[in-house]
N, C-alpha and C. Protein backbone atom coordinates (compact mmCIF):
# COMPACT_ATOMS: atom_id res chain seq x y z
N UNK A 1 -33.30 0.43 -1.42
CA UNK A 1 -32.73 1.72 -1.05
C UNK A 1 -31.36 1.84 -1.71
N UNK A 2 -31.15 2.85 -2.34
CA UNK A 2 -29.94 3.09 -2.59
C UNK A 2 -29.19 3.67 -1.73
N UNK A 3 -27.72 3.22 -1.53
CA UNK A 3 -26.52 3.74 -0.86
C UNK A 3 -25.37 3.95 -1.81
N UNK A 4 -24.49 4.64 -1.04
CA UNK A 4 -23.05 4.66 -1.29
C UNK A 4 -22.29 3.73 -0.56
N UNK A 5 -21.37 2.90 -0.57
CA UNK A 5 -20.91 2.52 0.02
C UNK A 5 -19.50 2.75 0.78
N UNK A 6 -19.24 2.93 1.44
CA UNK A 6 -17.67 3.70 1.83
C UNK A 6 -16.76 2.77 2.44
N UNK A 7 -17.22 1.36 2.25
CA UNK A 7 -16.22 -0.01 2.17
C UNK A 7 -16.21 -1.32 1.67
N UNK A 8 -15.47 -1.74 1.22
CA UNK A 8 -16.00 -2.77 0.15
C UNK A 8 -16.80 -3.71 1.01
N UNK A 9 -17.97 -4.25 0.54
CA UNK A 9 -18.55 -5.19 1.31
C UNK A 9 -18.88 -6.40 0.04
N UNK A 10 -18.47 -7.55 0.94
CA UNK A 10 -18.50 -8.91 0.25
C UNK A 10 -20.14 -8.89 -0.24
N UNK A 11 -19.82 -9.48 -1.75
CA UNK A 11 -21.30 -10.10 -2.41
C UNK A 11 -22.08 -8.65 -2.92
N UNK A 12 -21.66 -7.19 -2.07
CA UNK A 12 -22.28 -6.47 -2.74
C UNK A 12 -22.02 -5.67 -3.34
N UNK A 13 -20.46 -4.97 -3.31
CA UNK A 13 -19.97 -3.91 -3.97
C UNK A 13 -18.49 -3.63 -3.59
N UNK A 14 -17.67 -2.48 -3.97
CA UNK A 14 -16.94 -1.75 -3.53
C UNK A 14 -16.39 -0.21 -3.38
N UNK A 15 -16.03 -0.28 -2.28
CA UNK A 15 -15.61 1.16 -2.18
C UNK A 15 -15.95 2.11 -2.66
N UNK A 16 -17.25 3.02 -2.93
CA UNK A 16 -17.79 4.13 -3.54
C UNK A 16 -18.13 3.91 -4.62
N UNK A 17 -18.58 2.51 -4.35
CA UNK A 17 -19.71 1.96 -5.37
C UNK A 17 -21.37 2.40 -5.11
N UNK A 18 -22.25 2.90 -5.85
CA UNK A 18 -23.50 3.30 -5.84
C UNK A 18 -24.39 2.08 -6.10
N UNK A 19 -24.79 1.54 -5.30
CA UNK A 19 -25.02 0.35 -4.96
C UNK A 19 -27.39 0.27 -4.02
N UNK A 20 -27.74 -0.18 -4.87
CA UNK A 20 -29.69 -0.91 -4.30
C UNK A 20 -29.46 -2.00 -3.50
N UNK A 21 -30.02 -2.10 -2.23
CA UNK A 21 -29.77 -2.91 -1.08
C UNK A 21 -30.86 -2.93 -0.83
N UNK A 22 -31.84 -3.89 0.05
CA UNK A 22 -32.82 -4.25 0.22
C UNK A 22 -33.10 -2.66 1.86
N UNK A 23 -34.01 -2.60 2.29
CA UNK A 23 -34.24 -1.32 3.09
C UNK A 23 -33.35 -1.68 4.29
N UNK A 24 -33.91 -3.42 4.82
CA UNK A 24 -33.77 -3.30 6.09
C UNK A 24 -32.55 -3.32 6.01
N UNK A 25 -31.32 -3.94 5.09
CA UNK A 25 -30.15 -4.66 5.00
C UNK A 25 -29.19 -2.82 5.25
N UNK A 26 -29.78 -1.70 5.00
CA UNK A 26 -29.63 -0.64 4.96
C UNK A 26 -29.52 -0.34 5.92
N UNK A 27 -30.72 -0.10 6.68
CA UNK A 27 -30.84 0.47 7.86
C UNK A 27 -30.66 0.24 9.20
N UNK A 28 -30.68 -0.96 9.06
CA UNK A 28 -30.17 -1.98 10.24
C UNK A 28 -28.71 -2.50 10.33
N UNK A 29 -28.01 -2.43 9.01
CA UNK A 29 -26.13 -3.15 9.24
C UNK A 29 -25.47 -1.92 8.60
N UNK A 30 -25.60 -1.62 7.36
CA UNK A 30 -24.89 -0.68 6.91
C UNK A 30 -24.79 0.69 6.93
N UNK A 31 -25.92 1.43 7.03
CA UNK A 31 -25.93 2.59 7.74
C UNK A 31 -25.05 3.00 9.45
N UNK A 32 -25.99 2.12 10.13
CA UNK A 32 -25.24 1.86 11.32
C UNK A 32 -24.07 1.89 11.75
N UNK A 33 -23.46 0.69 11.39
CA UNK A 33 -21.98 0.99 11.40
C UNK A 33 -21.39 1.53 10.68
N UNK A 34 -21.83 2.20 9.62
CA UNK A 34 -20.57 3.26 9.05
C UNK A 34 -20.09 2.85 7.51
N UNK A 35 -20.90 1.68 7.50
CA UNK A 35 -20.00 0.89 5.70
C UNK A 35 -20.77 1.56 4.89
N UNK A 36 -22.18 1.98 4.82
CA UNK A 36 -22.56 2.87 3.73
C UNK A 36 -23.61 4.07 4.23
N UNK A 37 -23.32 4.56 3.13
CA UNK A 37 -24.29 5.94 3.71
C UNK A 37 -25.51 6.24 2.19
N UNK A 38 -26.87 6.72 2.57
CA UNK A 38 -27.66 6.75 2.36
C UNK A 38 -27.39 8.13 0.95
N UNK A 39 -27.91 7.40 -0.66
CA UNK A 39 -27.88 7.97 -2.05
C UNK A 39 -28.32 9.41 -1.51
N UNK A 40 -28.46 10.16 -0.66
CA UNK A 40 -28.31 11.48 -1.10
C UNK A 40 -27.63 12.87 -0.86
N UNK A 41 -28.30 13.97 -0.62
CA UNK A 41 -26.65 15.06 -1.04
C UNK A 41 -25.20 14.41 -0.07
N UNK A 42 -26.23 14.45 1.36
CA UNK A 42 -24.99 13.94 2.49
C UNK A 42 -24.04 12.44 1.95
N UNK A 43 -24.84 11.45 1.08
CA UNK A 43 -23.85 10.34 0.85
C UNK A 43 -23.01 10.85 -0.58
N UNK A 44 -23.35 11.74 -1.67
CA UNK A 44 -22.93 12.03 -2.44
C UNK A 44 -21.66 13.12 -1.83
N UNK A 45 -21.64 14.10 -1.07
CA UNK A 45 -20.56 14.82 -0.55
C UNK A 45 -19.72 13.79 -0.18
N UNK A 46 -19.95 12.43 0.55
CA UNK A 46 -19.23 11.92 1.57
C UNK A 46 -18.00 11.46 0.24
N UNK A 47 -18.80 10.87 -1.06
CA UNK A 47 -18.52 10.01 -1.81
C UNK A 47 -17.30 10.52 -2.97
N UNK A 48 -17.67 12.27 -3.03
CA UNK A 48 -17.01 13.07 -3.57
C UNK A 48 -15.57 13.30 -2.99
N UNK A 49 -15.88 13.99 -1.12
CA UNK A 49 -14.60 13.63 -0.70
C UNK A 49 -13.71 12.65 -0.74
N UNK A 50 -14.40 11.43 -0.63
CA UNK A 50 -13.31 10.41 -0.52
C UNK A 50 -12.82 9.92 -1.88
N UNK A 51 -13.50 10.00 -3.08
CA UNK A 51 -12.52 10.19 -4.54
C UNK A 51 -11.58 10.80 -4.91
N UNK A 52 -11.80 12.57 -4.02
CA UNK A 52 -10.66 13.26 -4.08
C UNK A 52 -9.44 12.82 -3.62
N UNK A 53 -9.71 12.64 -1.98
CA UNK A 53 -8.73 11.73 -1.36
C UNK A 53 -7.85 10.97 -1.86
N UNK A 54 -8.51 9.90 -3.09
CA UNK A 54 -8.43 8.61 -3.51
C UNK A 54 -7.20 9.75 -4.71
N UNK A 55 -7.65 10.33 -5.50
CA UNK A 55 -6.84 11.19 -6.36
C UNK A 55 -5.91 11.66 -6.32
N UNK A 56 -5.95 12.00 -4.84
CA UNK A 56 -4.09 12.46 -4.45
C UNK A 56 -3.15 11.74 -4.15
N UNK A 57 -3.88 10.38 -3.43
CA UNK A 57 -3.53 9.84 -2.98
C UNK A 57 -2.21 9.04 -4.16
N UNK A 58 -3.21 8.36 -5.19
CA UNK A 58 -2.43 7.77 -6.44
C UNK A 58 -1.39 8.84 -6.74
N UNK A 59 -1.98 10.57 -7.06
CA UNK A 59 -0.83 11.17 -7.64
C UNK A 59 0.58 11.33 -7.22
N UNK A 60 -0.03 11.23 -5.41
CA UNK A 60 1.38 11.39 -4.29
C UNK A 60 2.12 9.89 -4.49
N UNK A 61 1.46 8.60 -4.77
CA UNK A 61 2.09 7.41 -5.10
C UNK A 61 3.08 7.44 -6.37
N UNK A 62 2.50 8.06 -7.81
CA UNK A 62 3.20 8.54 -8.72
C UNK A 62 4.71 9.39 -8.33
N UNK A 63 4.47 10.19 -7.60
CA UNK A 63 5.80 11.17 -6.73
C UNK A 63 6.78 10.48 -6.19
N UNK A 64 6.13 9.18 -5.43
CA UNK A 64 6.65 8.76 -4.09
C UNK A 64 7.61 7.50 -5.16
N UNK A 65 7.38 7.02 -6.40
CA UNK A 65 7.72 6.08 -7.45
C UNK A 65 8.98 7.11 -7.71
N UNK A 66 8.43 7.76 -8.85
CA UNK A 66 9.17 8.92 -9.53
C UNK A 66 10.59 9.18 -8.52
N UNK A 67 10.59 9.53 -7.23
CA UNK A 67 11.78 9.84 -6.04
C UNK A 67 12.55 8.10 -6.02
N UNK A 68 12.24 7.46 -6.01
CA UNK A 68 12.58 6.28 -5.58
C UNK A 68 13.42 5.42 -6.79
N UNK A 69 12.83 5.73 -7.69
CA UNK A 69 13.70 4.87 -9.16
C UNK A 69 14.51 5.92 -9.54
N UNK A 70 14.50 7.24 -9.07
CA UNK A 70 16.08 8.41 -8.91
C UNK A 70 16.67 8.14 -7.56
N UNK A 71 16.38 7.57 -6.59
CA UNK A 71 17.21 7.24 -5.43
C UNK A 71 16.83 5.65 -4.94
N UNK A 72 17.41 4.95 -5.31
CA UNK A 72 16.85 3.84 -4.68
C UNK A 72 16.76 3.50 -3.19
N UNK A 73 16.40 2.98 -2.84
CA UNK A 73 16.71 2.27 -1.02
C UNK A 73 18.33 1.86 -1.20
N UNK A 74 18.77 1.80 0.12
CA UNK A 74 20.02 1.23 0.19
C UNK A 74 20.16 0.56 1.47
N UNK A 75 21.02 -0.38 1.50
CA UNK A 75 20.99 -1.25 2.50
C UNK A 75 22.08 -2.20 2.65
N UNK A 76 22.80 -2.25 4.08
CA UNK A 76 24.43 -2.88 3.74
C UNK A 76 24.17 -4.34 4.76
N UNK A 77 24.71 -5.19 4.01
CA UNK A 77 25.04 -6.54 4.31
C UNK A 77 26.31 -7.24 4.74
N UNK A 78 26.36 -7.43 6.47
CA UNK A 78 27.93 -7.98 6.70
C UNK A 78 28.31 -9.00 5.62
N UNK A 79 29.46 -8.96 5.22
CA UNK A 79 30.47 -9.88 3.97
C UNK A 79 31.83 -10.47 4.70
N UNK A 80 31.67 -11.72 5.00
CA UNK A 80 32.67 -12.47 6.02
C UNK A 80 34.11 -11.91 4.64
N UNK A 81 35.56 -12.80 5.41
CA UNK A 81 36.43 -12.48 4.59
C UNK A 81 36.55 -13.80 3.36
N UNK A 82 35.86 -14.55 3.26
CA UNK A 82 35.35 -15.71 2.78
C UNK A 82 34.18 -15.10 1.41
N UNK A 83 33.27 -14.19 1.71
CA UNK A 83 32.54 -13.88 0.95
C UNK A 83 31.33 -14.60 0.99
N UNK A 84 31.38 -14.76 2.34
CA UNK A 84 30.15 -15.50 3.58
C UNK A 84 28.91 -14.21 3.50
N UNK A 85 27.78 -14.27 3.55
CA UNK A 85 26.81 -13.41 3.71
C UNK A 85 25.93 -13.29 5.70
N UNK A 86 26.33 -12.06 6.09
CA UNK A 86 26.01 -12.30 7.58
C UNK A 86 24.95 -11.50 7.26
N UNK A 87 23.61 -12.08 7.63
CA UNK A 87 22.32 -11.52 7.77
C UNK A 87 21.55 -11.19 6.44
N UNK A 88 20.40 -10.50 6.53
CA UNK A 88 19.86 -10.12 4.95
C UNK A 88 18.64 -9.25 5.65
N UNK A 89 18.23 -8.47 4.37
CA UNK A 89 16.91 -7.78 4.19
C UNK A 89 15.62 -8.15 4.18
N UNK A 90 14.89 -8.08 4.98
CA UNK A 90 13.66 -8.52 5.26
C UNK A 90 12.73 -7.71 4.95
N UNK A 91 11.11 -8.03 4.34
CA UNK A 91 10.64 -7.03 4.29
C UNK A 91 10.42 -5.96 5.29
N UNK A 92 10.31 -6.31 6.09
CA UNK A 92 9.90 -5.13 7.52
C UNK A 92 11.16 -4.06 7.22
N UNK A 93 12.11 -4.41 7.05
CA UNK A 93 13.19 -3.82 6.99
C UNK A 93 12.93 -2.81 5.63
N UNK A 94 12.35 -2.98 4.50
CA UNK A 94 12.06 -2.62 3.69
C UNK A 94 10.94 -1.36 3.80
N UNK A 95 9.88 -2.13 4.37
CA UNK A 95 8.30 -1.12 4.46
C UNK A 95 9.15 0.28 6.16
N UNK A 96 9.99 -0.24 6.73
CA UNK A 96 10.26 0.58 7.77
C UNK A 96 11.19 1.87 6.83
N UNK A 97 12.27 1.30 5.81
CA UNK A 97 12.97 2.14 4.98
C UNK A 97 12.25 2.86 3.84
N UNK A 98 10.67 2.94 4.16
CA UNK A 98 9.65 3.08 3.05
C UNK A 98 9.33 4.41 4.08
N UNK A 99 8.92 3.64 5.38
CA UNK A 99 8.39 4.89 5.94
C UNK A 99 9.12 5.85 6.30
N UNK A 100 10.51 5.96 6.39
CA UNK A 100 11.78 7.09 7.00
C UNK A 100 11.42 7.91 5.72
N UNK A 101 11.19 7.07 4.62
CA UNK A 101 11.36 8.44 3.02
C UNK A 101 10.01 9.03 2.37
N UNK A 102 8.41 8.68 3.94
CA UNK A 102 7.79 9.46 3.75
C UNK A 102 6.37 8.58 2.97
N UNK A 103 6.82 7.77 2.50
CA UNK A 103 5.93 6.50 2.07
C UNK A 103 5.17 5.38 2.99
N UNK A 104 4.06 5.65 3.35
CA UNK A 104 2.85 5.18 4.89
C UNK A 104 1.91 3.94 3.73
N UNK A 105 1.71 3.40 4.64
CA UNK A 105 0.15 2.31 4.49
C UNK A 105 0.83 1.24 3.04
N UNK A 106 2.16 0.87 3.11
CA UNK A 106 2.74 0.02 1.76
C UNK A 106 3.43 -1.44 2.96
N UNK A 107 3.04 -2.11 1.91
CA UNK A 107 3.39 -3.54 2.02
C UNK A 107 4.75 -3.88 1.10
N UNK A 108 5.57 -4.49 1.35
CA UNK A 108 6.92 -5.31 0.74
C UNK A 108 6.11 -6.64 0.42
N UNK A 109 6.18 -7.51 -0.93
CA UNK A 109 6.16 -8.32 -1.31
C UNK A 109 7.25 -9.10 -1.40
N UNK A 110 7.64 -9.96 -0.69
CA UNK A 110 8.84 -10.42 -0.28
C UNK A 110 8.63 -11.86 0.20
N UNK A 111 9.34 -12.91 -0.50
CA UNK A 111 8.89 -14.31 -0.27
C UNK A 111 9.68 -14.69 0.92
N UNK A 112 11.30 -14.67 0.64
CA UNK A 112 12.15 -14.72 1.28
C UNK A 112 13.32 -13.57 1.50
N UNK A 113 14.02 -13.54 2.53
CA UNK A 113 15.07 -12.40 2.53
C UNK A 113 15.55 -12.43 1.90
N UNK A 114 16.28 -11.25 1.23
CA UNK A 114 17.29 -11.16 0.41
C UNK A 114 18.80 -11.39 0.94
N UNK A 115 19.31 -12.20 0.96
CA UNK A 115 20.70 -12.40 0.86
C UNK A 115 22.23 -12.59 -0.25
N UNK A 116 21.78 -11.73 -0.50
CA UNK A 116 22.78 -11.47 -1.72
C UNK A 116 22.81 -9.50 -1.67
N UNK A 117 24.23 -9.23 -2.27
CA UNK A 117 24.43 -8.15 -2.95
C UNK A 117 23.88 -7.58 -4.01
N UNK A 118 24.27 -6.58 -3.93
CA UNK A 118 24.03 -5.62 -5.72
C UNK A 118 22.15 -5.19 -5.79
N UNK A 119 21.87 -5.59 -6.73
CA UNK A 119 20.71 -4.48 -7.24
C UNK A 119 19.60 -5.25 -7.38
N UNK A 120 18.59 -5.37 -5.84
CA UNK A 120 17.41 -6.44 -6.56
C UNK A 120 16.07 -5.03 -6.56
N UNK A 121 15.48 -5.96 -7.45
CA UNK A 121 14.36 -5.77 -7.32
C UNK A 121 12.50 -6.38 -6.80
N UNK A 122 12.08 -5.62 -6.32
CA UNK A 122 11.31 -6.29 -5.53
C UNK A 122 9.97 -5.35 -5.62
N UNK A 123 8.64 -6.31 -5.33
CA UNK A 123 7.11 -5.45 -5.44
C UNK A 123 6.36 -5.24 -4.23
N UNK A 124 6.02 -3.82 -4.32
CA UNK A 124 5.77 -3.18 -3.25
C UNK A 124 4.06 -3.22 -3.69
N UNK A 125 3.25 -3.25 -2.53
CA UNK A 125 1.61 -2.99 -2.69
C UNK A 125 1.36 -1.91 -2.02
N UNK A 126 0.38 -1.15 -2.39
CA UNK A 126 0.23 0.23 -2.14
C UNK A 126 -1.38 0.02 -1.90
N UNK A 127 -2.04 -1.00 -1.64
CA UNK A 127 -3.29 -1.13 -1.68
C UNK A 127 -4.28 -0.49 -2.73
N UNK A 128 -5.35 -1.18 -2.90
CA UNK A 128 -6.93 -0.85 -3.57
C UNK A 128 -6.04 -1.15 -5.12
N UNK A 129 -5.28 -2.49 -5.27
CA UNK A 129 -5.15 -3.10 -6.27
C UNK A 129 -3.70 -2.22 -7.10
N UNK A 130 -3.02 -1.19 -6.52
CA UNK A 130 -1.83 -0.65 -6.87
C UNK A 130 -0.66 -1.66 -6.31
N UNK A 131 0.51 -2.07 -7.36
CA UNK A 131 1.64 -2.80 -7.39
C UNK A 131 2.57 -2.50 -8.45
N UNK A 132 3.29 -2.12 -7.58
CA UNK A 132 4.36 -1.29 -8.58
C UNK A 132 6.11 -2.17 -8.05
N UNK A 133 6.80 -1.96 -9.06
CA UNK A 133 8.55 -2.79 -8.22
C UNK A 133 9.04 -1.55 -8.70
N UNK A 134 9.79 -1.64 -7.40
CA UNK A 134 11.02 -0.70 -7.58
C UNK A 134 12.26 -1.72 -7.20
N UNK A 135 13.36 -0.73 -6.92
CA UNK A 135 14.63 -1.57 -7.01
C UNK A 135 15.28 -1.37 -6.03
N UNK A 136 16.14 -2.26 -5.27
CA UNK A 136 16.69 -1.77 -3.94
C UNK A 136 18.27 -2.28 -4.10
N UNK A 137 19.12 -1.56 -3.61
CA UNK A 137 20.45 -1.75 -3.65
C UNK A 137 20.82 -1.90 -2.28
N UNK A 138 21.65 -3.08 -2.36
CA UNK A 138 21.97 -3.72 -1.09
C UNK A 138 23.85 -4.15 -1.18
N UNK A 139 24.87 -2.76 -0.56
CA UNK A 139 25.66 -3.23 -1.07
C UNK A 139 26.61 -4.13 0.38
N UNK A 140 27.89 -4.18 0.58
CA UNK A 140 28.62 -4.97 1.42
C UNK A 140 29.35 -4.40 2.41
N UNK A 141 29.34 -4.52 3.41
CA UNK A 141 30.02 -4.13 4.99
C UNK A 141 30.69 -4.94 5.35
N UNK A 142 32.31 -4.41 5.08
CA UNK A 142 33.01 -6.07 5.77
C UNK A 142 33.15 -6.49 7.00
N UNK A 143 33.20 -7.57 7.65
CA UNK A 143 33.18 -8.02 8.53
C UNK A 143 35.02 -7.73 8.96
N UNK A 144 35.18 -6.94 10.36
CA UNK A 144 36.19 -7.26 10.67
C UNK A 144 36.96 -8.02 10.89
C-alpha cells in the first residue's frame, strides 16, 4: 500500500516521503495513529499542505536570520573591579532571547556558557536539518 507519511519513521522514510508499506503495517500502526496517511487525493492534500507550511516556514527563518545579523542579541555580564567575570550566558538564556524577538521551536547549540565579553558567535538549530550561527554581543555591567 502506498502512503504518505507525515512523520519521519525509522527504517522507512521521512516526513512527506511517498513511501510502499506492506498493507497490514498500514492499516494497523500507521494509519491509526496519525504517522501516515493513505496515497490518495485526502493523503496528497494533507501532503501539499504541509510543504506549504514547510515553505514559509524556511522563508520566515530566512527573515528571522536577515533581522538578527542587522541586530544582534545583546546581553550584559557583571565585571568585578578586578575584571572578574560574575555569571554568563547560557543557552536557555539565549533560545528565551530568541523567543521575546519572535523566533519559536529553535535550539542554542551551546557546549558551555559563555563567559567572556564582546562578540561571540554561536549555532542555533532550527530543526528538519536547518543550522545557521549568528552572533551575539555580550557586553559589561559593572559591579558596584
Amino acid at each position: 500500500m502506498k502512503v504518505v507519511l507525515l512523520q519521519d519513521v525509522r527504517g522507512v522514510g521521512r516526513r512527506l516521503d511517498v513511501k510502499e508499506v506492506n498493507d497490514g503495517y498500514a492499516r494497523n500502526f500507521l494509519i491509526p495513529k496519525k504517522i501516515a496517511a493513505p496515497f490518495n487525493a485526502e493523503g496528497l492534500k494533507l501532503k501539499a499542505e504541509a510543504e506549504t507550511k514547510e515553505k514559509n516556514r524556511i522563508s520566515g527563518i530566512d527573515k528571522y536570520l536577515k533581522e538578527l545579523s542587522e541586530n544582534p542579541l545583546k546581553f550584559k555580564l557583571k565585571i568585578g573591579a578586578k575584571g572578574e567575570v560574575y555569571g554568563s550566558v547560557k543557552k536557555e538564556d539565549i533560545e528565551k532571547a530568541l523567543v521575546q524577538r519572535g523566533v519559536k521551536g529553535v535550539k542554542a547549540e551551546l557546549n558551555d556558557p559563555i563567559k567572556k565579553t564582546g562578540e561571540n558567535e554561536i549555532e542555533i538549530n532550527f530543526g528538519r536539518g536547518i543550522k545557521e550561527k549568528i552572533k551575539i554581543l555580550i557586553n559589561e555591567r559593572s559591579q558596584p
